[in-house]
Protein backbone atom coordinates (compact mmCIF):
# COMPACT_ATOMS: atom_id res chain seq x y z
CA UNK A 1 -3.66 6.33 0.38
CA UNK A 2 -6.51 8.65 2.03
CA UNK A 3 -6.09 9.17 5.74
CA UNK A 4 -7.54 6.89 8.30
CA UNK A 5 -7.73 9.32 10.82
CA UNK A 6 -9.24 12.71 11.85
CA UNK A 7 -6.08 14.07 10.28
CA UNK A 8 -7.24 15.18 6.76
CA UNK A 9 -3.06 15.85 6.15
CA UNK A 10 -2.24 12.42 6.99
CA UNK A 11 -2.45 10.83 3.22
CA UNK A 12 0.01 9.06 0.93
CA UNK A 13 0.41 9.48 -2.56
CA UNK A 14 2.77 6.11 -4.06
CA UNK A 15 2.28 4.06 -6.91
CA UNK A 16 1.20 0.21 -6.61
CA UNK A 17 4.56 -1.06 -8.51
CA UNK A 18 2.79 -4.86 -8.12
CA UNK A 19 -0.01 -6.87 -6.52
CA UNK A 20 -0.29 -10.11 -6.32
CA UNK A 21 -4.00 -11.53 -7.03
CA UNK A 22 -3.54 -15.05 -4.74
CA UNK A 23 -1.92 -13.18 -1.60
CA UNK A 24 -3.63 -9.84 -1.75
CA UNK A 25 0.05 -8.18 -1.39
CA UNK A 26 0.79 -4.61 -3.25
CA UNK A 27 4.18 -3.51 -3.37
CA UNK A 28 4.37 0.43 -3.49
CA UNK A 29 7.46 2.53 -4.68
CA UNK A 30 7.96 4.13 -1.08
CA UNK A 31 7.75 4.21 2.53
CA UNK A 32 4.60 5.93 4.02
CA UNK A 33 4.09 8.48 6.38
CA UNK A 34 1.67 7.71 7.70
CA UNK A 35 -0.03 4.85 9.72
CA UNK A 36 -2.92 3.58 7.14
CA UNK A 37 -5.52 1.60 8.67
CA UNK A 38 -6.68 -2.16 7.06
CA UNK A 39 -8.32 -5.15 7.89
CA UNK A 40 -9.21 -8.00 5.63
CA UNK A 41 -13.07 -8.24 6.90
CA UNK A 42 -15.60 -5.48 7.46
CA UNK A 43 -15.61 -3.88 10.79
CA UNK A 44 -19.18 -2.86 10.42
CA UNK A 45 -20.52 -5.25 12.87
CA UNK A 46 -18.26 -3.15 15.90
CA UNK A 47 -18.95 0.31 14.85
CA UNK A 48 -22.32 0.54 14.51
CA UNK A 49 -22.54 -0.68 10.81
CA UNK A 50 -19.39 2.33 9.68
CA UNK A 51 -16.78 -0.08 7.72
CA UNK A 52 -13.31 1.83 9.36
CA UNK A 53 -11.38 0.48 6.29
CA UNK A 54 -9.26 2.61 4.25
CA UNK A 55 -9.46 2.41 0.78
CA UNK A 56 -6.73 2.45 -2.19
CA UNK A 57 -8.18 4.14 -5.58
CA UNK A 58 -6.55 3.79 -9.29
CA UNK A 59 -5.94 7.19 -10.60
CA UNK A 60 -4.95 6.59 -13.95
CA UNK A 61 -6.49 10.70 -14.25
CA UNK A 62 -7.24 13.43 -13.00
CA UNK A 63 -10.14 13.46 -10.78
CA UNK A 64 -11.35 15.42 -8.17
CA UNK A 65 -13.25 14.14 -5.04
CA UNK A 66 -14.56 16.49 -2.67
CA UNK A 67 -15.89 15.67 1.02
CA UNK A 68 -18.04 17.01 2.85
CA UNK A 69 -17.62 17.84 6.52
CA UNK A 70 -20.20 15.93 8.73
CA UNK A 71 -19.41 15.99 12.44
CA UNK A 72 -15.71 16.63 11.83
CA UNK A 73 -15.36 13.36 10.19
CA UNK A 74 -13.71 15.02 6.84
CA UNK A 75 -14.35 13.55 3.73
């Protein structure tokens, strides 16, 4: 899980173990660290049209995504 913060440290790495498509519920193999924010709507209509979301990505490789630093926002 990528960090929903200024902290670019404050990620998770755990593994979706199940997800259920009617409640919208994954199960992960651990405890996070970290607080992750999420919201089942948008939030583009109170920030100025910036969706504060965090996202959850399938790695099933290797991939590399690289940010780029605008305004101290991270990536």
């Amino acid at each position: 899980m990528l960090p929903t913060s200024y902290k670019p440290t404050a990620y998770d790495d755990v593994i979706v173990v199940s997800y259920d498509t009617v409640t919208g519920v994954a199960t992960i193999n651990k405890e996070v660290n970290f607080y992750h924010f999420g919201a089942d709507k948008s939030t583009g209509d109170e920030y100025n049209g910036v969706d504060m979301r965090g996202e959850v990505i399938l790695l099933t490789r290797n991939l590399r995504i690289i940010g780029e630093d605008v305004e101290g926002w991270g990536c």
